[in-house]
PDB file of N, CA and C in Angstrom:
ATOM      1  N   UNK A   1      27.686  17.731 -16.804  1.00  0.00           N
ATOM      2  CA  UNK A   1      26.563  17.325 -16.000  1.00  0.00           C
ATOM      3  C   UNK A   1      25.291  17.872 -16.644  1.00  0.00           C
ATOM      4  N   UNK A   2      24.388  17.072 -16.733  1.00  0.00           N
ATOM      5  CA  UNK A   2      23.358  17.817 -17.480  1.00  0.00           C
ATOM      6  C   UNK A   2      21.696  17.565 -16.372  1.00  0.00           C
ATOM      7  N   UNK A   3      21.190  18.600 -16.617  1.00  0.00           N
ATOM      8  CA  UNK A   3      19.759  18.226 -15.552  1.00  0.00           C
ATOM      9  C   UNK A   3      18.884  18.308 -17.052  1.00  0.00           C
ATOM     10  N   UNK A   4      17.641  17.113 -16.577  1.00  0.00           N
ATOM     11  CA  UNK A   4      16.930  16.803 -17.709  1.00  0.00           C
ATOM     12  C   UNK A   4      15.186  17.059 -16.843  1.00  0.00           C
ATOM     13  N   UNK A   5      14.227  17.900 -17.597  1.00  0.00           N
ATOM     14  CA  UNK A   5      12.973  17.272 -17.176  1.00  0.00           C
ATOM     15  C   UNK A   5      12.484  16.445 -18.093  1.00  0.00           C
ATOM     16  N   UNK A   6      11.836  15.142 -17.020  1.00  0.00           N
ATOM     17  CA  UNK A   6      11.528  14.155 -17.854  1.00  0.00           C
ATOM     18  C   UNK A   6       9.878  14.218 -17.036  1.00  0.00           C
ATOM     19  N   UNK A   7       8.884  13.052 -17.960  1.00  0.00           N
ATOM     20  CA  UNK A   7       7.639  12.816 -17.555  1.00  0.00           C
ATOM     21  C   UNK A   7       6.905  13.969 -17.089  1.00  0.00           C
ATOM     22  N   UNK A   8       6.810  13.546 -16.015  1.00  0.00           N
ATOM     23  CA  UNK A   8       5.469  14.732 -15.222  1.00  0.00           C
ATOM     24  C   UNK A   8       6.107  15.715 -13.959  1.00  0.00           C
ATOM     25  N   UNK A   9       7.249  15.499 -13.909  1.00  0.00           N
ATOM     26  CA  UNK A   9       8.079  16.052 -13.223  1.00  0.00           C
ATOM     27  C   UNK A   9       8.047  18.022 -13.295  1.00  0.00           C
ATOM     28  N   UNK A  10       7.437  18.664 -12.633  1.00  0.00           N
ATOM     29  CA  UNK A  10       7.100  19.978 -13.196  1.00  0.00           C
ATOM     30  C   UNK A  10       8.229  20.988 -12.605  1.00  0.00           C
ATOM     31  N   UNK A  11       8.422  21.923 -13.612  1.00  0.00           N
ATOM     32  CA  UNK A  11       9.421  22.742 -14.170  1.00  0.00           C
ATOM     33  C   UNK A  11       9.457  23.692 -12.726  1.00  0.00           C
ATOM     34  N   UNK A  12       8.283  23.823 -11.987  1.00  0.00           N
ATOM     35  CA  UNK A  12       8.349  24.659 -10.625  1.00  0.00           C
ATOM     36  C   UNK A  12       9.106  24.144 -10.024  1.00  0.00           C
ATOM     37  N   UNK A  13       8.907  22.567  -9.650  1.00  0.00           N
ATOM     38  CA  UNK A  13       9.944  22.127  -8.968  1.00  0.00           C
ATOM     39  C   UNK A  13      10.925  22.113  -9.092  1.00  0.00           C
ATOM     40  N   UNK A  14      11.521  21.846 -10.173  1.00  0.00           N
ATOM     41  CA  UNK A  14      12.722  22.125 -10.961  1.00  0.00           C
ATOM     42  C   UNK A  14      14.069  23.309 -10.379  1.00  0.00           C
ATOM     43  N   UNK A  15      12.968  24.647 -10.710  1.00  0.00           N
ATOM     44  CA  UNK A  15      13.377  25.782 -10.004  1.00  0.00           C
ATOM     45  C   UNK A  15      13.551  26.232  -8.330  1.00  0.00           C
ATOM     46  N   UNK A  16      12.415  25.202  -7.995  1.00  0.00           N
ATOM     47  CA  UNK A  16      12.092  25.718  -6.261  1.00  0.00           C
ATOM     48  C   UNK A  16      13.572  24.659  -5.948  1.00  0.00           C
ATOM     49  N   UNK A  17      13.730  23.655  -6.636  1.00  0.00           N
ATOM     50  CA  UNK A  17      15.005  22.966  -6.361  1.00  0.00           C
ATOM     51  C   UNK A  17      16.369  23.143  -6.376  1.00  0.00           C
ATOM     52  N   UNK A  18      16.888  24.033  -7.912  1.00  0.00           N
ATOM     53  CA  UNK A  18      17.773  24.804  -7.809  1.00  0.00           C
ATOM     54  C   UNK A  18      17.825  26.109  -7.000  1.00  0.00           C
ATOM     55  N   UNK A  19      16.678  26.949  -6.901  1.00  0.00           N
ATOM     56  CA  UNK A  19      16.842  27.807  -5.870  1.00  0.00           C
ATOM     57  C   UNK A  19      17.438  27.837  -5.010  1.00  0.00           C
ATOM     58  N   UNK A  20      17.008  26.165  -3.680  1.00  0.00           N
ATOM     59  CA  UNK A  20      16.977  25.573  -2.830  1.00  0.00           C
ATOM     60  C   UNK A  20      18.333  25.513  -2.267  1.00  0.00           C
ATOM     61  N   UNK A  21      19.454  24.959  -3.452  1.00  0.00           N
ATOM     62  CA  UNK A  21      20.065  24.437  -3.264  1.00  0.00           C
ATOM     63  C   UNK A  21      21.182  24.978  -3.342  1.00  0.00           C
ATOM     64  N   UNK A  22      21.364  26.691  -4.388  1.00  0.00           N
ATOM     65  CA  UNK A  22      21.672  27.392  -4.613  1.00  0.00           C
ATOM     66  C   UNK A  22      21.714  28.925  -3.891  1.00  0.00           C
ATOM     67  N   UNK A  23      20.772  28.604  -3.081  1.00  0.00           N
ATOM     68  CA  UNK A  23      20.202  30.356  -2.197  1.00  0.00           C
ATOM     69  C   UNK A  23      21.499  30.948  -1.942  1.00  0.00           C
ATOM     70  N   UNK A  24      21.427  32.237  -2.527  1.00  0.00           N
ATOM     71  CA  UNK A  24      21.983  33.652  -2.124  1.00  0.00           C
ATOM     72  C   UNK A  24      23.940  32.727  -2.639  1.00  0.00           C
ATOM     73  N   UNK A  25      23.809  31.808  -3.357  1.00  0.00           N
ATOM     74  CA  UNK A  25      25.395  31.755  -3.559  1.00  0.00           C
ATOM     75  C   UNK A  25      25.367  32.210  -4.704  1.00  0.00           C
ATOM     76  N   UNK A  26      26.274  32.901  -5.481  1.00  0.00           N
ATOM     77  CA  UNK A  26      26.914  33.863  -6.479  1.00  0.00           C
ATOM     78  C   UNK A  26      27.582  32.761  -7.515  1.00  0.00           C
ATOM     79  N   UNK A  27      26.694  32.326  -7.966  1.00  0.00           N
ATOM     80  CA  UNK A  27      27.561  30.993  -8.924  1.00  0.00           C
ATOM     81  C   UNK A  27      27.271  31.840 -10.539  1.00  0.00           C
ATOM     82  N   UNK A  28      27.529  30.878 -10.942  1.00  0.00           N
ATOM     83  CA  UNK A  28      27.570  31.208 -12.565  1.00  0.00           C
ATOM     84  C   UNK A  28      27.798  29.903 -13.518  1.00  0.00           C
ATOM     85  N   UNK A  29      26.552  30.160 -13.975  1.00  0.00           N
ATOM     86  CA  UNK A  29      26.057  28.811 -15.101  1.00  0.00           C
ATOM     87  C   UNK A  29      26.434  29.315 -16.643  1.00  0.00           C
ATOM     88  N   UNK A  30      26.632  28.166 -17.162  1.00  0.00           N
ATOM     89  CA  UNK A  30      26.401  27.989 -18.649  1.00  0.00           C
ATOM     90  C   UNK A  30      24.958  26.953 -18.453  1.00  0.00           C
ATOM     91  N   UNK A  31      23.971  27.440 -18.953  1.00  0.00           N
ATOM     92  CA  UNK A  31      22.757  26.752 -19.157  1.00  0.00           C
ATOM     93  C   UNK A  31      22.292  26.948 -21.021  1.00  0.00           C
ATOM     94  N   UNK A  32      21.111  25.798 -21.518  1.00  0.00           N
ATOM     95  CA  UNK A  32      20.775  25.833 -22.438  1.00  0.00           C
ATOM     96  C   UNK A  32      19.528  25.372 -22.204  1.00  0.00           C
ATOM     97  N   UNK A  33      18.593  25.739 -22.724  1.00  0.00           N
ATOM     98  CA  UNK A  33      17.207  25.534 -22.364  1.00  0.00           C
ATOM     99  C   UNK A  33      16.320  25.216 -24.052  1.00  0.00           C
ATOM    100  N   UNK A  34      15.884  23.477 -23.939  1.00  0.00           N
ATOM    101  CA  UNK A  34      15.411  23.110 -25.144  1.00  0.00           C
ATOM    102  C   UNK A  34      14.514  22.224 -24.979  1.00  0.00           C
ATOM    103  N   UNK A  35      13.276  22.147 -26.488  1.00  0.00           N
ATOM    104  CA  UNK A  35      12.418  21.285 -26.489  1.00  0.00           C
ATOM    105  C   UNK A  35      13.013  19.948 -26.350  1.00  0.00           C
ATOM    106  N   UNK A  36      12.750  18.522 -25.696  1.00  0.00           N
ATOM    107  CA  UNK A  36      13.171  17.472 -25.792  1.00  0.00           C
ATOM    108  C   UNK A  36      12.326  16.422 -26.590  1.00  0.00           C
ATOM    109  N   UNK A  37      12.791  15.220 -27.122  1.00  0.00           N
ATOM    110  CA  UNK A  37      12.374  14.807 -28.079  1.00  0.00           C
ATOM    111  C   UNK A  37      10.455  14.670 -28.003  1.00  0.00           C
ATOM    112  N   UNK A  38       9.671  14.536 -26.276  1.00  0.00           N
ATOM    113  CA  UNK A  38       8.518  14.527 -26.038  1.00  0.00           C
ATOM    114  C   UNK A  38       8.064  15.935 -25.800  1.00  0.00           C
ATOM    115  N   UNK A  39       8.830  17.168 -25.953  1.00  0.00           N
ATOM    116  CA  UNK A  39       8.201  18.253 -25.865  1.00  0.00           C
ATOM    117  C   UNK A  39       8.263  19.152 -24.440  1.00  0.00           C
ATOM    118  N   UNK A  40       9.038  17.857 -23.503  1.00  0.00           N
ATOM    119  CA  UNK A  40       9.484  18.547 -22.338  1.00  0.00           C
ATOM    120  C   UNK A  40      10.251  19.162 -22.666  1.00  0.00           C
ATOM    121  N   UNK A  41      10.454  20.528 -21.647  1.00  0.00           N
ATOM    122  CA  UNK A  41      12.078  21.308 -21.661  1.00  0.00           C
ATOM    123  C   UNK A  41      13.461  20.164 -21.150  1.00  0.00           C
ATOM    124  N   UNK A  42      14.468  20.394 -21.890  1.00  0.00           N
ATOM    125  CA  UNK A  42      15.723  19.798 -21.206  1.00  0.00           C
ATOM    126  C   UNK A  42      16.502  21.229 -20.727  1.00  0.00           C
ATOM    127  N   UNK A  43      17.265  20.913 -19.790  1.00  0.00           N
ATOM    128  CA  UNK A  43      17.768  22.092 -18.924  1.00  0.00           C
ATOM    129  C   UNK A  43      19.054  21.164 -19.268  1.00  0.00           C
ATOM    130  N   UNK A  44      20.191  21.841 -19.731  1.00  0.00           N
ATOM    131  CA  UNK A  44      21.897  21.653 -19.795  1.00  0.00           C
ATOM    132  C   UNK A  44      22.403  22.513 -18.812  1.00  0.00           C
ATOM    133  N   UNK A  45      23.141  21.835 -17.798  1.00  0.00           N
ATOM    134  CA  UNK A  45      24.207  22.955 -16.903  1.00  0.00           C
ATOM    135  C   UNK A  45      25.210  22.451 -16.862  1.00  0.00           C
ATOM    136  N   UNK A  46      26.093  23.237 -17.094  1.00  0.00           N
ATOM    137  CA  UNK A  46      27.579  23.401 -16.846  1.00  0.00           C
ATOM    138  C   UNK A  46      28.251  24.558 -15.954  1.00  0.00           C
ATOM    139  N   UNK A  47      28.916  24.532 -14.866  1.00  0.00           N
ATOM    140  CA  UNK A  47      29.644  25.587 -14.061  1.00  0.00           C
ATOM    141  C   UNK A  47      30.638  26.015 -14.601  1.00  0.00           C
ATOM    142  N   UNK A  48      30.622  26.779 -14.745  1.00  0.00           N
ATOM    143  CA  UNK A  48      31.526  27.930 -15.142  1.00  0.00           C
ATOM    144  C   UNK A  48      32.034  29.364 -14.483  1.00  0.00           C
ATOM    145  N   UNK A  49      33.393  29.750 -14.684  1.00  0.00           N
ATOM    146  CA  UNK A  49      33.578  31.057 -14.205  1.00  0.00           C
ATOM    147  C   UNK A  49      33.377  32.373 -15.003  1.00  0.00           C
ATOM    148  N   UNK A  50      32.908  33.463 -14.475  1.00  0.00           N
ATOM    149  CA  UNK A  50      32.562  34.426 -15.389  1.00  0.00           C
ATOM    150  C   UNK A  50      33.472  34.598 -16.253  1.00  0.00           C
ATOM    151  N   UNK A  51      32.365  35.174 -17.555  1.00  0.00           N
ATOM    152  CA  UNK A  51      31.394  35.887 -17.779  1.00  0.00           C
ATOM    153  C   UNK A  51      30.110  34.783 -18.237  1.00  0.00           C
ATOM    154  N   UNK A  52      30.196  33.849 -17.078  1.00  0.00           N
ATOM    155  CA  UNK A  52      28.739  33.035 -17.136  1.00  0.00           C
ATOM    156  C   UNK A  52      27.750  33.726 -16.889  1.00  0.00           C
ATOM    157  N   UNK A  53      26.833  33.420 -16.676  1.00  0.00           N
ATOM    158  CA  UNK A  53      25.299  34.044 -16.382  1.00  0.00           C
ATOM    159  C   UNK A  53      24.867  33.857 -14.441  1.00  0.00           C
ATOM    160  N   UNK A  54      25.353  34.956 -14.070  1.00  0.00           N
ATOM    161  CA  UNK A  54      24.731  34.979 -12.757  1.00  0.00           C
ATOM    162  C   UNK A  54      23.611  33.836 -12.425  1.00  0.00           C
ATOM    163  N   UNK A  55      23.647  33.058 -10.860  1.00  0.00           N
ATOM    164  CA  UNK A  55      22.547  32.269 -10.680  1.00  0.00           C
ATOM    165  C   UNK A  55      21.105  32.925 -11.207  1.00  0.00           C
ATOM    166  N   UNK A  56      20.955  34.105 -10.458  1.00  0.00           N
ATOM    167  CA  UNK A  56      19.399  34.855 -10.460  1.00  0.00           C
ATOM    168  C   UNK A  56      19.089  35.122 -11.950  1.00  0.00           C
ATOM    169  N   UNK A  57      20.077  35.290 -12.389  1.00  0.00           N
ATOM    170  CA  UNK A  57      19.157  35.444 -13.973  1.00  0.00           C
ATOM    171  C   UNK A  57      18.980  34.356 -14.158  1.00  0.00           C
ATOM    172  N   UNK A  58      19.431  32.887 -13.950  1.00  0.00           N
ATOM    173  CA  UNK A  58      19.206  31.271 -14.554  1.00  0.00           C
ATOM    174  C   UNK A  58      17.650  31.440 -13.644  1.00  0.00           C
ATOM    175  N   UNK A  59      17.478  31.574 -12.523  1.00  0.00           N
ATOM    176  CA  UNK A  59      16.148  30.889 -12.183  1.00  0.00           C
ATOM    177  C   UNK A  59      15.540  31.855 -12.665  1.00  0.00           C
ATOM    178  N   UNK A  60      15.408  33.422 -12.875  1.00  0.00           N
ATOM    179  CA  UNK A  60      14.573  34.051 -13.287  1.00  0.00           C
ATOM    180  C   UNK A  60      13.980  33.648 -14.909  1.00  0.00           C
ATOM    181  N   UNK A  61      14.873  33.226 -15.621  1.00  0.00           N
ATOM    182  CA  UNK A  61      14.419  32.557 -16.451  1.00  0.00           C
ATOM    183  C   UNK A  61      13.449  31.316 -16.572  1.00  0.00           C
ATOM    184  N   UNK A  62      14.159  30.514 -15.475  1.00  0.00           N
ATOM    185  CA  UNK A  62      13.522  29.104 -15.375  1.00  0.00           C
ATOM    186  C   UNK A  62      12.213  29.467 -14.657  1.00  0.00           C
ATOM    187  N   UNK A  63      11.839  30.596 -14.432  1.00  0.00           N
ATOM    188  CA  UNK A  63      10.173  31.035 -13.712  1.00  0.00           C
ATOM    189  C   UNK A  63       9.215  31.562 -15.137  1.00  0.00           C
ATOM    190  N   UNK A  64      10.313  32.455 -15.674  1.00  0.00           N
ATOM    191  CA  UNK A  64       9.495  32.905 -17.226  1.00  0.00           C
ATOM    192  C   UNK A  64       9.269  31.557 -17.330  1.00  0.00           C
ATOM    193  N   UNK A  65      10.148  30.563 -17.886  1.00  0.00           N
ATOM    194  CA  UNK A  65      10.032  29.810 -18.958  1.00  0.00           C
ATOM    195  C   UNK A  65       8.411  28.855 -17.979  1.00  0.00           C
ATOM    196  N   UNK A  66       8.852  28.231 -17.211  1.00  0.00           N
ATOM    197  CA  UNK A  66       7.342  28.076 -16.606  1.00  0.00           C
ATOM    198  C   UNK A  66       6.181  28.684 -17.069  1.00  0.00           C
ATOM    199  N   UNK A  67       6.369  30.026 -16.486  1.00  0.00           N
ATOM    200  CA  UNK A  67       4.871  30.705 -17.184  1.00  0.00           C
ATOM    201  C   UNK A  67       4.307  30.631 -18.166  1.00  0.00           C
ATOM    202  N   UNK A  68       5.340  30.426 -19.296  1.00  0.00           N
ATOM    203  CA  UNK A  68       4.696  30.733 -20.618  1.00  0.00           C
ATOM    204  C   UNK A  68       4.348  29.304 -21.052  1.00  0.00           C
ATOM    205  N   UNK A  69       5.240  28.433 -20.989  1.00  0.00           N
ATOM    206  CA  UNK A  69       4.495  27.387 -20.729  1.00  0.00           C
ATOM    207  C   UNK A  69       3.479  26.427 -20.081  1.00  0.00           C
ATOM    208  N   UNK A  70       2.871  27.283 -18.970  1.00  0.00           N
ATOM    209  CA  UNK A  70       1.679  26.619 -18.434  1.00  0.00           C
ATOM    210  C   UNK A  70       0.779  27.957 -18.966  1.00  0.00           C
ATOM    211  N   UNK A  71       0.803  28.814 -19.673  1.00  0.00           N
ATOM    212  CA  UNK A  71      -0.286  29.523 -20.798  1.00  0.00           C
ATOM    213  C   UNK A  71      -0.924  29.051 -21.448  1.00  0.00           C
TER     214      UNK A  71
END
């Protein structure tokens, strides 16, 4: 399953969405986070069982990665 940002679709939402949808459950992602061919980020997820990456570190990332990109 892969989540993609495309167009004008902004990366906050992105996060306020997985947050959303995700709150306080204990999951664990395989994520990959890359330029796409227009320069948007593409977001790859795959579920996985540990030693995946805790939810809170995936959105804490997906908030960095925001920031530095609206710098």
């Amino acid at each position: 399953m892969f989540l993609e940002y495309l167009g004008d679709f902004p990366l906050f939402m992105l996060y306020q969405s997985i947050a959303h949808s995700l709150n306080k459950l204990w999951l664990y992602l395989d994520i990959e986070v890359y330029d796409g061919h227009d320069g948007h980020p593409v977001v790859r997820r795959a579920n996985s069982r540990p030693p995946g990456i805790p939810i809170q570190a995936v959105l804490n990332t997906i908030h960095d990665f925001a920031f530095i990109r609206s710098e």
